[in-house]
N, C-alpha and C. Protein backbone atom coordinates (compact mmCIF):
# COMPACT_ATOMS: atom_id res chain seq x y z
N UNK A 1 16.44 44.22 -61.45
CA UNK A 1 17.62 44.25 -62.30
C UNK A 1 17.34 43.45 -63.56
N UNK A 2 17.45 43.55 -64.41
CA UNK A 2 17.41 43.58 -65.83
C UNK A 2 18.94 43.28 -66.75
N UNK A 3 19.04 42.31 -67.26
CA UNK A 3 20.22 42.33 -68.40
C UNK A 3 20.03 41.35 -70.12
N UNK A 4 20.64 42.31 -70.61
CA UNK A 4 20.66 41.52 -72.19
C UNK A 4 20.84 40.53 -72.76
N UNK A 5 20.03 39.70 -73.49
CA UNK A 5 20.40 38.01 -73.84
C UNK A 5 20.00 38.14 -75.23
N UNK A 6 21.00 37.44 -75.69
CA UNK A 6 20.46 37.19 -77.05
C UNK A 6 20.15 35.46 -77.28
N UNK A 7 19.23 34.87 -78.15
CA UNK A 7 18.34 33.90 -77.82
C UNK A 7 18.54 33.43 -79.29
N UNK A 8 19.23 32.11 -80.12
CA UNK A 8 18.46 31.71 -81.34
C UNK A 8 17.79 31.03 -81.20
N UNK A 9 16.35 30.82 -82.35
CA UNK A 9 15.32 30.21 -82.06
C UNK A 9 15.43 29.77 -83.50
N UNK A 10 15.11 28.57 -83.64
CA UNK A 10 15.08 27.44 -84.95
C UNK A 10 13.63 26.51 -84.90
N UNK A 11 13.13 27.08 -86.21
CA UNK A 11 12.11 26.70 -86.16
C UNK A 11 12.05 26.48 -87.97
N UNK A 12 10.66 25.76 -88.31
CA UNK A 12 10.28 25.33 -89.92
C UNK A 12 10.32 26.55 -90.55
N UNK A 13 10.50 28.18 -90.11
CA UNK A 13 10.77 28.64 -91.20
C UNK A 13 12.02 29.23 -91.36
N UNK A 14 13.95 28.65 -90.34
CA UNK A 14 14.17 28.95 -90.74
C UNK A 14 15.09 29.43 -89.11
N UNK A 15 16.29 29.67 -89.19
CA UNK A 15 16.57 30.92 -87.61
C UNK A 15 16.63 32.44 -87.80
N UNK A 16 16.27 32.34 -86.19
CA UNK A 16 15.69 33.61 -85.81
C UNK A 16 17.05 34.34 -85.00
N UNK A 17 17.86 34.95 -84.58
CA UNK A 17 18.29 35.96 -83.37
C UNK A 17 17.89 36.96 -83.03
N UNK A 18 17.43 36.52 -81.44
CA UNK A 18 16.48 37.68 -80.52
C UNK A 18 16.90 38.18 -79.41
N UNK A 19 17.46 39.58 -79.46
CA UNK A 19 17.73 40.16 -78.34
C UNK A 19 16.66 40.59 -77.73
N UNK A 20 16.95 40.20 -76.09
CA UNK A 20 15.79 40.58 -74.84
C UNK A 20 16.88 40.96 -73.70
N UNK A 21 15.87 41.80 -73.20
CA UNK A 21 15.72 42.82 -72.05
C UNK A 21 15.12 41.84 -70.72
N UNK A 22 15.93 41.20 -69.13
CA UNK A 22 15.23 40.39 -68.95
C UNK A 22 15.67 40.49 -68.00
N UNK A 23 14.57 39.84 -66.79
CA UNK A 23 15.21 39.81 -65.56
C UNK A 23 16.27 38.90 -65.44
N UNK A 24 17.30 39.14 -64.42
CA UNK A 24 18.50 38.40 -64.19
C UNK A 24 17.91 37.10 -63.47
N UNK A 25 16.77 37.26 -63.02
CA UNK A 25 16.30 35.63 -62.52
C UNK A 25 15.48 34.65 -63.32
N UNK A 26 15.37 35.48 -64.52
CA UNK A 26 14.53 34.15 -65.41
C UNK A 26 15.57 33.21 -66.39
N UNK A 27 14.78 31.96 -66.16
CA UNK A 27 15.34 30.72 -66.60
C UNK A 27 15.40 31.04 -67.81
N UNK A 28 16.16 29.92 -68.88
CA UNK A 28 16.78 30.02 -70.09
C UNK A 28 15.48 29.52 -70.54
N UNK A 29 14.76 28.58 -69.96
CA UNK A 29 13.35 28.17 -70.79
C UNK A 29 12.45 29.28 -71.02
N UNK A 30 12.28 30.00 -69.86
CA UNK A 30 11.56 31.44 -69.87
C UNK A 30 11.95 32.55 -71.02
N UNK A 31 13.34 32.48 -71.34
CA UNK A 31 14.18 33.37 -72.53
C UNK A 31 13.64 32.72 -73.30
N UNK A 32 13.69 31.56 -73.59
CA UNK A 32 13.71 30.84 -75.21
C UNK A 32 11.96 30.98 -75.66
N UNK A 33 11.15 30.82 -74.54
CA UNK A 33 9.49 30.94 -74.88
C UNK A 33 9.14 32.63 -75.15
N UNK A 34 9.94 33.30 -73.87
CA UNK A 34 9.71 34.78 -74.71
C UNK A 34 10.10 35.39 -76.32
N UNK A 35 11.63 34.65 -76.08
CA UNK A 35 12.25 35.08 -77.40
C UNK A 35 11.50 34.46 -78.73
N UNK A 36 10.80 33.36 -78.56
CA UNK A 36 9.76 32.24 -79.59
C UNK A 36 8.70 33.72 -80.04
N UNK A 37 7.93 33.73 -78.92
CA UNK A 37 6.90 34.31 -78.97
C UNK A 37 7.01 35.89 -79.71
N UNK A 38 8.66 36.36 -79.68
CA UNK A 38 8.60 37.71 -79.82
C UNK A 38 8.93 37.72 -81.42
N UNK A 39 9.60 36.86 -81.80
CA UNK A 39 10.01 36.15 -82.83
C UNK A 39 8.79 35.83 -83.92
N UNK A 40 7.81 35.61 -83.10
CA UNK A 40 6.26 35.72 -83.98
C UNK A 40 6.24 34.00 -84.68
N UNK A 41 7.16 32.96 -83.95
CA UNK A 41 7.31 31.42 -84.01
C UNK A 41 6.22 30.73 -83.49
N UNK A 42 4.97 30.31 -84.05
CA UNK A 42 4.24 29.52 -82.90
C UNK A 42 4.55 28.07 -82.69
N UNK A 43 3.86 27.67 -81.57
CA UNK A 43 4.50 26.52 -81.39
C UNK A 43 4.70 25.18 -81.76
N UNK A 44 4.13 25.09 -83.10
CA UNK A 44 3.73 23.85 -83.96
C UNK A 44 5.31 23.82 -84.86
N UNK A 45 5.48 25.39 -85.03
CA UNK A 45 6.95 25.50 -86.09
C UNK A 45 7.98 25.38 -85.07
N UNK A 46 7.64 25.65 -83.73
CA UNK A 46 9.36 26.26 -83.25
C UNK A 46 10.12 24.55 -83.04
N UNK A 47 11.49 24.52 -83.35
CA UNK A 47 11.96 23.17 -82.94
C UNK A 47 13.16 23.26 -82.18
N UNK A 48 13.66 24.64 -81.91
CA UNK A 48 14.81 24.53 -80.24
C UNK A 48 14.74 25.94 -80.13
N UNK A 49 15.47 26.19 -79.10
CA UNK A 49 16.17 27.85 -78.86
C UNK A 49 17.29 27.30 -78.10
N UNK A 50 18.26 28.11 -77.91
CA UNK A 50 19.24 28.47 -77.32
C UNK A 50 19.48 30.06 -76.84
N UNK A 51 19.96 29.90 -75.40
CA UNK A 51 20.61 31.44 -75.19
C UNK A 51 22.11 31.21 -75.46
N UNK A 52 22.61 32.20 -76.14
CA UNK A 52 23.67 31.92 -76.67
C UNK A 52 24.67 33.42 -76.19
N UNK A 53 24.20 34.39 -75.55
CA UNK A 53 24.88 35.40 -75.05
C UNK A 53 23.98 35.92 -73.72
């Protein structure tokens, strides 16, 4: 099972909002590193995420 999250990610260049497709058992840390990564944020810039939906 699978459901929709949307993720902001704040980083040095700026925020991001990232909708993902995700299992219903992954952690919000797991959202926020996917949503980083999909976001094209590496990890020297990124400075929080939040799931926010």
């Amino acid at each position: 099972m699978t459901r929709t999250v949307t993720v902001e990610i704040r980083s040095a260049q700026g925020t991001d909002i990232v909708d993902l497709e995700a299992c219903v058992l992954a952690t919000d840390a797991a959202l926020v590193d996917q949503a980083r990564q999909q976001a094209g944020v590496s990890g020297g810039e990124f400075k929080q995420g939040q799931v926010i939906a």
